[in-house]
N, C-alpha and C. Protein backbone atom coordinates (compact mmCIF):
# COMPACT_ATOMS: atom_id res chain seq x y z
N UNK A 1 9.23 42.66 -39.87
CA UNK A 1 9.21 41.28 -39.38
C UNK A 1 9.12 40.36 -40.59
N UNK A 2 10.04 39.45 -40.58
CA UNK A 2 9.78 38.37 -41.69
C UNK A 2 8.92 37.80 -41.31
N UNK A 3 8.57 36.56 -42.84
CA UNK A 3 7.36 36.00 -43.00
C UNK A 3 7.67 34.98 -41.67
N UNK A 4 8.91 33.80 -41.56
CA UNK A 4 9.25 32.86 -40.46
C UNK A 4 9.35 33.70 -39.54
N UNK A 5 9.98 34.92 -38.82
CA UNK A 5 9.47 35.90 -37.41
C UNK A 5 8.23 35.79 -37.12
N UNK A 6 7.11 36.08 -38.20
CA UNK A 6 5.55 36.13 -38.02
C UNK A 6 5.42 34.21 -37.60
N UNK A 7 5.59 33.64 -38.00
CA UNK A 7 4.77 32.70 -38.06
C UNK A 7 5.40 31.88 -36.41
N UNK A 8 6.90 32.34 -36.40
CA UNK A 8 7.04 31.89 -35.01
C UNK A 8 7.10 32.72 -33.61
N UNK A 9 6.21 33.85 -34.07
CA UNK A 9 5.66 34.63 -32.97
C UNK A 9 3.85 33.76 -32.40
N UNK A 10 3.53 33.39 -33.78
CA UNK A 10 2.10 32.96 -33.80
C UNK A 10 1.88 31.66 -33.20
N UNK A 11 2.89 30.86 -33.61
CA UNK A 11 3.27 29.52 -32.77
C UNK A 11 3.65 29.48 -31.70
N UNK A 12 4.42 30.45 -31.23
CA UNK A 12 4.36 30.56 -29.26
C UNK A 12 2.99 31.51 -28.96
N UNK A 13 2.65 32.23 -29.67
CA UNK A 13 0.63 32.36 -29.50
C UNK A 13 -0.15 31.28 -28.81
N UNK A 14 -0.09 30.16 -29.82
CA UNK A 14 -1.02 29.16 -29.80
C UNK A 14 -0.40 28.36 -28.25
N UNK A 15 0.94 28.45 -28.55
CA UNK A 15 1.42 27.40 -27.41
C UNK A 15 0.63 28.07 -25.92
N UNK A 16 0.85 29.05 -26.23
CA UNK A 16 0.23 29.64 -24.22
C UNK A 16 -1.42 29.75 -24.58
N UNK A 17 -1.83 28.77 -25.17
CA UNK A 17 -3.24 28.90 -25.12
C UNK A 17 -4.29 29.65 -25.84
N UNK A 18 -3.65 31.02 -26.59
CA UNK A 18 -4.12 31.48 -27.56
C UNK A 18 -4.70 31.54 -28.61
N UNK A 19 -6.48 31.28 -28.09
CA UNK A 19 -6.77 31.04 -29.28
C UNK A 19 -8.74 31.65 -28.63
N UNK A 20 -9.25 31.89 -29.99
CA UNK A 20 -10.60 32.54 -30.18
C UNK A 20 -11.64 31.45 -29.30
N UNK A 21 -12.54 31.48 -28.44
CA UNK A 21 -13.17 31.35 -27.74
C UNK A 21 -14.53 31.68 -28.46
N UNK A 22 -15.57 30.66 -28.99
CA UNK A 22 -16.67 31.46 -29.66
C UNK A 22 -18.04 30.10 -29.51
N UNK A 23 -17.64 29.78 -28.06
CA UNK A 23 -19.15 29.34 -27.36
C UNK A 23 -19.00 28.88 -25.61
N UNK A 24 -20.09 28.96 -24.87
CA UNK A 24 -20.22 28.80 -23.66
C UNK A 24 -19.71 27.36 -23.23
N UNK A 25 -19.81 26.82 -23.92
CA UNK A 25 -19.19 25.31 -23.78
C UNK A 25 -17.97 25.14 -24.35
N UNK A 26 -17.41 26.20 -24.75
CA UNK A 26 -15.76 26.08 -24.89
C UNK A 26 -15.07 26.46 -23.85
N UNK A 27 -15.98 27.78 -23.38
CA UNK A 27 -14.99 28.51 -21.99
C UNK A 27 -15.02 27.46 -21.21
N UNK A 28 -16.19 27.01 -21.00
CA UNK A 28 -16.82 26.29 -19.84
C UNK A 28 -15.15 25.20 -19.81
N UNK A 29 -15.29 24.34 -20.85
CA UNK A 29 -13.78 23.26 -21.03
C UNK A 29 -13.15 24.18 -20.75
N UNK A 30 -12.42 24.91 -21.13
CA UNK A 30 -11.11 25.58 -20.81
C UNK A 30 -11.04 25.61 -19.20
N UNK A 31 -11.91 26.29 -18.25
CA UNK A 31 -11.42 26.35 -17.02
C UNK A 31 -11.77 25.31 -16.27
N UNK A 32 -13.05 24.64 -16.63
CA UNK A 32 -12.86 22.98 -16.19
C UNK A 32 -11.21 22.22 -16.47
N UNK A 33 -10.57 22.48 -18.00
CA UNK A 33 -9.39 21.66 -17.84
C UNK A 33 -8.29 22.85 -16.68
N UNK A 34 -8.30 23.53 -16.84
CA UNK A 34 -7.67 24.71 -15.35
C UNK A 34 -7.18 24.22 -14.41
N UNK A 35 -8.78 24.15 -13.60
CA UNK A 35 -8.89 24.32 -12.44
C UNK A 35 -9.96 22.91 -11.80
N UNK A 36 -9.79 21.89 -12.88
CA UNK A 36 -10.98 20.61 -11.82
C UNK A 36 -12.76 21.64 -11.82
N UNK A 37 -12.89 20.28 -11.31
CA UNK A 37 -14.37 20.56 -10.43
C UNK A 37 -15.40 20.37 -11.85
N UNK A 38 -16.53 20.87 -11.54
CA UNK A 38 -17.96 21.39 -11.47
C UNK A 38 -18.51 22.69 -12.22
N UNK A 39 -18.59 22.51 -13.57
CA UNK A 39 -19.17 23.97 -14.02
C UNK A 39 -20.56 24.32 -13.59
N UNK A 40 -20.68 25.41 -12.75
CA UNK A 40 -21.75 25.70 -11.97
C UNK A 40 -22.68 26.22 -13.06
N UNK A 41 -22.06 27.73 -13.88
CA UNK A 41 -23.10 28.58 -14.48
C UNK A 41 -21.55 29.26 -15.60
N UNK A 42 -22.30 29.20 -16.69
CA UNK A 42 -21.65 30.13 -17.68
C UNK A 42 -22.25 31.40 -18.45
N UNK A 43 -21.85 32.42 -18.32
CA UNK A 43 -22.31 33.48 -18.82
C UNK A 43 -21.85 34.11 -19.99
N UNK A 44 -22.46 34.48 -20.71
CA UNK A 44 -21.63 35.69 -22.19
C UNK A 44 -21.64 37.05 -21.45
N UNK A 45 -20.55 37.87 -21.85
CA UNK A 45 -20.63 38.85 -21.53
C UNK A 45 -21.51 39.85 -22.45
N UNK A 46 -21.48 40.99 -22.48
CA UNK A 46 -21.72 42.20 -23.36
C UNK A 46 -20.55 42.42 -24.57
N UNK A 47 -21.13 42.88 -25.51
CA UNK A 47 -20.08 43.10 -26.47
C UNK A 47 -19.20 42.12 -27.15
N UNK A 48 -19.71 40.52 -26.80
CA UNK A 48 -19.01 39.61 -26.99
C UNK A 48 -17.56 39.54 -26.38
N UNK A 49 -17.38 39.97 -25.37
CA UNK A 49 -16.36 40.31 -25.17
C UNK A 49 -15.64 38.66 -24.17
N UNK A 50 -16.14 38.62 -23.52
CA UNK A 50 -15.69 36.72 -23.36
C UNK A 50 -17.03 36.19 -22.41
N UNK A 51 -16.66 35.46 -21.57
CA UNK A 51 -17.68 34.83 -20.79
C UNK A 51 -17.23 34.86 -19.54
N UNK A 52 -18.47 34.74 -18.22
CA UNK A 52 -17.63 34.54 -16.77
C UNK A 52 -18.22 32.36 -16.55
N UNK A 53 -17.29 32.33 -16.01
CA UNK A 53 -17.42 30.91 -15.64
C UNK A 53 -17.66 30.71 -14.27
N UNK A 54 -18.44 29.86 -13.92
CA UNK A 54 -18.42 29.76 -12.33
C UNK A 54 -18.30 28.47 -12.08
N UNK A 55 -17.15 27.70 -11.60
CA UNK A 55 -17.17 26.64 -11.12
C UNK A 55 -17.23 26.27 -9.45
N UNK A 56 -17.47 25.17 -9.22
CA UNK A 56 -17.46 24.19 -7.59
C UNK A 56 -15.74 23.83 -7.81
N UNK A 57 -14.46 23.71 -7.24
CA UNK A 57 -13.48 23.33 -7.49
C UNK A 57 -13.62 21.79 -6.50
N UNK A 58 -13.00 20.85 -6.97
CA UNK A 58 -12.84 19.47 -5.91
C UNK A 58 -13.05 19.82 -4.78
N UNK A 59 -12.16 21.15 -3.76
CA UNK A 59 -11.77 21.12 -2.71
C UNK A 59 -13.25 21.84 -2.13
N UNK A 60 -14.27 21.78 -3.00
CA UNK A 60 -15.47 22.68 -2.86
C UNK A 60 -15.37 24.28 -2.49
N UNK A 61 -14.32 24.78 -3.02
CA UNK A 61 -14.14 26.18 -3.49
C UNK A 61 -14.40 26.85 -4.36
N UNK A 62 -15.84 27.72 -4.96
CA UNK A 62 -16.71 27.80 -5.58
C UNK A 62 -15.83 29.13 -6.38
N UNK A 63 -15.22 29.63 -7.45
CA UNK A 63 -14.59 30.32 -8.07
C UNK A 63 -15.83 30.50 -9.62
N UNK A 64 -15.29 32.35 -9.70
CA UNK A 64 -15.74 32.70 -11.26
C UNK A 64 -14.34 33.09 -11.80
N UNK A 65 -14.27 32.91 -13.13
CA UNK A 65 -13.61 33.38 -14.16
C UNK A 65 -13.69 34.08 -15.25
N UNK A 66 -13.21 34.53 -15.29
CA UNK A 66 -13.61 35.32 -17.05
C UNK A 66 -12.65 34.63 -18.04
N UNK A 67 -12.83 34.21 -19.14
CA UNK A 67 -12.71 33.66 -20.28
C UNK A 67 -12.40 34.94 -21.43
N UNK A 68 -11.56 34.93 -21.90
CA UNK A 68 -11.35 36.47 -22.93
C UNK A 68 -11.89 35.60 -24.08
N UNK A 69 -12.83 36.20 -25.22
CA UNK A 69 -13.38 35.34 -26.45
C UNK A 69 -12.42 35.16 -27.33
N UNK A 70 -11.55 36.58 -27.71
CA UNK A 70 -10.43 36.70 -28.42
C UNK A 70 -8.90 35.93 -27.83
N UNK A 71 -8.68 36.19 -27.25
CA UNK A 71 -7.57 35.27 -26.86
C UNK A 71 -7.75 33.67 -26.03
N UNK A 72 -8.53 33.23 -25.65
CA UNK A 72 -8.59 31.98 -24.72
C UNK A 72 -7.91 32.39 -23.47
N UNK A 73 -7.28 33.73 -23.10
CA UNK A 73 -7.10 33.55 -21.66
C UNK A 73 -7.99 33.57 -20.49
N UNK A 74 -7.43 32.71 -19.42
CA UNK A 74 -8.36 32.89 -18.16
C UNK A 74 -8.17 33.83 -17.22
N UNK A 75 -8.46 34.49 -17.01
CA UNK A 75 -8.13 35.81 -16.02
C UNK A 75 -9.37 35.65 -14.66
N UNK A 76 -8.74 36.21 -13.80
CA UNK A 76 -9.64 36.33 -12.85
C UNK A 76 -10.51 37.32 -12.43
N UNK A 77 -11.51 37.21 -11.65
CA UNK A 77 -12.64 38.36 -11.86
C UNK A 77 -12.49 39.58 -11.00
């Protein structure tokens, strides 16, 4: 892989959100900007491995998430 291959693999990285996660009040923003609402409770996992999020959504639909630390994705629980 060239050096410009690497760097514009890394730049569509960042574009889908990709990026290190390394406090409870970062996840917490990330799925607040998501999904709306109400951050209920944020958790660290074990192993540092990401966090679960629990929000109230507008429609008062109370959802958790997991937060990956290493990538910034939101996945569901």
């Amino acid at each position: 892989m060239s050096a410009s291959d690497a760097w514009s693999a890394e730049k569509q990285a960042n574009k889908q959100g990709n990026k290190k996660v390394t406090s409870s009040k970062q996840a917490a923003k990330l799925v607040q900007n998501k999904y709306g609402g109400k951050v209920l409770k944020v958790n660290k996992q074990k192993n540092n491995a990401g966090y679960r999020v629990k929000i109230v959504k507008p429609n008062g639909q109370v959802v958790s998430k997991k937060v990956n630390a290493k990538t910034g994705k939101i996945e569901n629980n």
